[in-house]
C-alpha atoms as a PDB file:
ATOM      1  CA  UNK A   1     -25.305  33.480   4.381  1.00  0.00           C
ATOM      2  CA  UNK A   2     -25.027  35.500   7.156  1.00  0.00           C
ATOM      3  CA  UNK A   3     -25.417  33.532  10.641  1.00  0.00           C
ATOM      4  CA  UNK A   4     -27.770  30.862   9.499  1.00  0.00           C
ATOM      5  CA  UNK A   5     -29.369  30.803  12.922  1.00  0.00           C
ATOM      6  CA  UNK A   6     -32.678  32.565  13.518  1.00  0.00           C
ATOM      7  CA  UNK A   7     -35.087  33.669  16.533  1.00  0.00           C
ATOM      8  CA  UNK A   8     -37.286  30.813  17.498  1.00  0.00           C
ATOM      9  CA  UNK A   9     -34.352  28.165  16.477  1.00  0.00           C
ATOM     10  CA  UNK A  10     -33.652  24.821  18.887  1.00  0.00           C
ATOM     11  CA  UNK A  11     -29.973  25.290  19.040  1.00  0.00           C
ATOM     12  CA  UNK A  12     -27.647  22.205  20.775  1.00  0.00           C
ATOM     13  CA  UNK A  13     -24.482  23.951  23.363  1.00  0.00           C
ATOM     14  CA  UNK A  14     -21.566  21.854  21.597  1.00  0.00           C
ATOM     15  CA  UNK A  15     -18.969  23.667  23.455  1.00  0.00           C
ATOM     16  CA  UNK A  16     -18.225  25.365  27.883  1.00  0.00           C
ATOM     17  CA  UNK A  17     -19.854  25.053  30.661  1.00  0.00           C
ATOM     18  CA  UNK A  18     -23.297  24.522  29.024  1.00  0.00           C
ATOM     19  CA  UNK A  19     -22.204  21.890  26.867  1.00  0.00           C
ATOM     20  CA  UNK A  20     -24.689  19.104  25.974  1.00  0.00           C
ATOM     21  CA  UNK A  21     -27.888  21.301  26.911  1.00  0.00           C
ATOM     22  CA  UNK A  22     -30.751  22.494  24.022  1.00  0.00           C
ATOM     23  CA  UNK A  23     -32.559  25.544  23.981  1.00  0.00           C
ATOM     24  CA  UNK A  24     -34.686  27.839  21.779  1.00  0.00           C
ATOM     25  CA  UNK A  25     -32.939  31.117  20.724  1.00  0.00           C
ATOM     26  CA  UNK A  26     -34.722  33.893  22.346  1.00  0.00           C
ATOM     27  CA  UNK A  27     -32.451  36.673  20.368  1.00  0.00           C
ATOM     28  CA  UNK A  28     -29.835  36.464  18.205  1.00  0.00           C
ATOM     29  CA  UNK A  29     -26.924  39.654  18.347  1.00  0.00           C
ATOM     30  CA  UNK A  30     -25.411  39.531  14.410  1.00  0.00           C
ATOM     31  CA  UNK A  31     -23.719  42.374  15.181  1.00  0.00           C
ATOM     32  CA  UNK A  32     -21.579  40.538  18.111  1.00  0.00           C
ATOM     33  CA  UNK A  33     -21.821  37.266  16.337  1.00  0.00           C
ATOM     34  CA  UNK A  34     -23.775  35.921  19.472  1.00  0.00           C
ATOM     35  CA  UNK A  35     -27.281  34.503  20.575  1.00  0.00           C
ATOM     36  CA  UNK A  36     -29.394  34.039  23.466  1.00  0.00           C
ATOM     37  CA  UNK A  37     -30.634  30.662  24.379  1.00  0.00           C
ATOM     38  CA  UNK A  38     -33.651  30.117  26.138  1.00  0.00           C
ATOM     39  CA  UNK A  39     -33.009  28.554  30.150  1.00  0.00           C
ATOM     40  CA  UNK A  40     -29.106  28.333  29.307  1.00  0.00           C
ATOM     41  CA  UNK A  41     -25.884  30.283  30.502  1.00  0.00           C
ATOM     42  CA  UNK A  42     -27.571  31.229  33.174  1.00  0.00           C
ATOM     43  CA  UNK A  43     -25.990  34.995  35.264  1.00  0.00           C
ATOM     44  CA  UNK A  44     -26.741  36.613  38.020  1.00  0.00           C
ATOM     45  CA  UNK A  45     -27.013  40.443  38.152  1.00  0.00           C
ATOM     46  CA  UNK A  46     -27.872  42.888  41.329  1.00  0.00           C
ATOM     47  CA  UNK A  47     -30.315  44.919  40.137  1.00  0.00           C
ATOM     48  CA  UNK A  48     -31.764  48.617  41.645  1.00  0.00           C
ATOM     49  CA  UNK A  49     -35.498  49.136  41.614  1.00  0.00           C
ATOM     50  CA  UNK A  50     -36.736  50.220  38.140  1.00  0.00           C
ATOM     51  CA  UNK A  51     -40.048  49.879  36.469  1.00  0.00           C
ATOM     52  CA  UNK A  52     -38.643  46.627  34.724  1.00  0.00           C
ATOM     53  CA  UNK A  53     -37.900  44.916  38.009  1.00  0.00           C
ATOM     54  CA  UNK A  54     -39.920  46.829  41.029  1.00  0.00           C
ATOM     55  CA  UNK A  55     -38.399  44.757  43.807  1.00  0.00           C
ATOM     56  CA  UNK A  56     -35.038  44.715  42.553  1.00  0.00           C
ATOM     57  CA  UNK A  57     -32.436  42.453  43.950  1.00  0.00           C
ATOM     58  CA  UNK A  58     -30.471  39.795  42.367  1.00  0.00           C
ATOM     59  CA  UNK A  59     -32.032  39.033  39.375  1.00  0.00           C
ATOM     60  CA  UNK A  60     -31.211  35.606  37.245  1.00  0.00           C
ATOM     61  CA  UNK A  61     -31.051  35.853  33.271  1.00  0.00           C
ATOM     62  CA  UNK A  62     -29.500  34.344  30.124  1.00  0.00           C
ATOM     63  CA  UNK A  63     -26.425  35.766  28.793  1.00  0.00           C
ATOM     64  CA  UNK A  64     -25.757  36.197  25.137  1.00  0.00           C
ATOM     65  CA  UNK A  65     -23.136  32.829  23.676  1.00  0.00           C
ATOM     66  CA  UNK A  66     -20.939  32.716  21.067  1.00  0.00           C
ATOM     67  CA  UNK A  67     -22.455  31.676  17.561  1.00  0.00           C
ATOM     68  CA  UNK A  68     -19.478  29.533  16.957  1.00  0.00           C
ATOM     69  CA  UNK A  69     -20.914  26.953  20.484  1.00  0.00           C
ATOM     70  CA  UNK A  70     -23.792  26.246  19.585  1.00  0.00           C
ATOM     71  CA  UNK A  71     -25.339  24.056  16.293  1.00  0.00           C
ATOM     72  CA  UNK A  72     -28.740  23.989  14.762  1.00  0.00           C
ATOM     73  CA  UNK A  73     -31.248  20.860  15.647  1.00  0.00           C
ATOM     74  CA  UNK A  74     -32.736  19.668  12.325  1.00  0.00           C
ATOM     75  CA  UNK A  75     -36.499  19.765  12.795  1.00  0.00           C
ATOM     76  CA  UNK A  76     -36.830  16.494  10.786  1.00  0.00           C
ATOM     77  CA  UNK A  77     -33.858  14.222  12.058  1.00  0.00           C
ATOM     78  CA  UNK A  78     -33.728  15.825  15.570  1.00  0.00           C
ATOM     79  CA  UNK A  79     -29.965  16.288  15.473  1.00  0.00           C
ATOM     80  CA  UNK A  80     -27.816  18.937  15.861  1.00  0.00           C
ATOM     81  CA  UNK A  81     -26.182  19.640  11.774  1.00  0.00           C
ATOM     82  CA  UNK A  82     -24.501  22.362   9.472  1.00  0.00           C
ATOM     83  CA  UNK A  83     -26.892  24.254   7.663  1.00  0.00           C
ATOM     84  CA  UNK A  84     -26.440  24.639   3.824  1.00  0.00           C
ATOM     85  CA  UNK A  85     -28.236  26.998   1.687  1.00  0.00           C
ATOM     86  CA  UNK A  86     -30.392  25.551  -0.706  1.00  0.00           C
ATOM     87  CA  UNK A  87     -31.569  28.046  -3.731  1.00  0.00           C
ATOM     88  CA  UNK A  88     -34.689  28.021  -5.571  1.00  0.00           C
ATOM     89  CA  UNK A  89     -35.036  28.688  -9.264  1.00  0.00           C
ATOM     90  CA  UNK A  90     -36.881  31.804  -8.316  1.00  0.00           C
ATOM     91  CA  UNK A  91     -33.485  33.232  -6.368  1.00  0.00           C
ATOM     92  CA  UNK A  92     -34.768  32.976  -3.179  1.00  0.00           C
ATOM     93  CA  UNK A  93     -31.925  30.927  -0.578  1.00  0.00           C
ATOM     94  CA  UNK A  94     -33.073  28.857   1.962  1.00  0.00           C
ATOM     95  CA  UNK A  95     -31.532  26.840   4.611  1.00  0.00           C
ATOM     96  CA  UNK A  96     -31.100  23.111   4.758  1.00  0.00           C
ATOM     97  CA  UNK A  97     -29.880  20.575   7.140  1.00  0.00           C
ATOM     98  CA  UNK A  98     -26.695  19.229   6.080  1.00  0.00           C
ATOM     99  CA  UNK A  99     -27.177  15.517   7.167  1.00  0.00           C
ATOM    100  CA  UNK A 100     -30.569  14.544   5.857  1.00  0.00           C
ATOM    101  CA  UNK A 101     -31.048  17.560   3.436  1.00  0.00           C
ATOM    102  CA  UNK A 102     -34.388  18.761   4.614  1.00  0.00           C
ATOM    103  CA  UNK A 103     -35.538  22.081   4.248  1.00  0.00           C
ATOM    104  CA  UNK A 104     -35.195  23.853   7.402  1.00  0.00           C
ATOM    105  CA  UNK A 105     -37.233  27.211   6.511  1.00  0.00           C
ATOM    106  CA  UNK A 106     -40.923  26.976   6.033  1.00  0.00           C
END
């Protein structure tokens, strides 16, 4: 199944410093088995003068956590679950919320 956690997700921190804050995932990394969470983890990096950042200086941003901290907010039930995989007669597997068993892909 992969990750089971997509761009655009509320995920719930279960685990470090962050723990007990919500966020939307703003990227997900599958190849580092990590994700970016909206407003969360924040780091600070000194930056030079580029076209991205013109002033430069210290610049604030999210840094990618670990897959394994964080947990999935059912849209229906509003609380962080497992995700199952549900499939359809047609083949096609999509992902359900392990507590109330709604469908969590539209």
């Amino acid at each position: 199944m992969g990750l089971g956690i997509k761009k655009g997700d509320t995920v719930h921190i279960t685990t470090g410093k962050e723990r007990g804050k919500s966020g939307r995932v703003l990227s997900v990394l599958p190849k580092k088995d990590r994700l970016i969470v909206e407003k969360v983890n924040i780091i600070k990096r000194h930056m030079k003068p580029s076209k991205k950042y013109a002033q430069g200086g210290i610049i604030e941003k999210e840094a990618p956590l670990h897959i394994s901290n964080v947990m999935l907010v059912c849209p229906k039930c509003s609380k962080p679950a497992r995700i199952g995989a549900l499939m359809l007669e047609d083949g096609k597997k999509l992902r359900a919320c392990r507590k109330c068993g709604e469908v969590i892909d539209k």
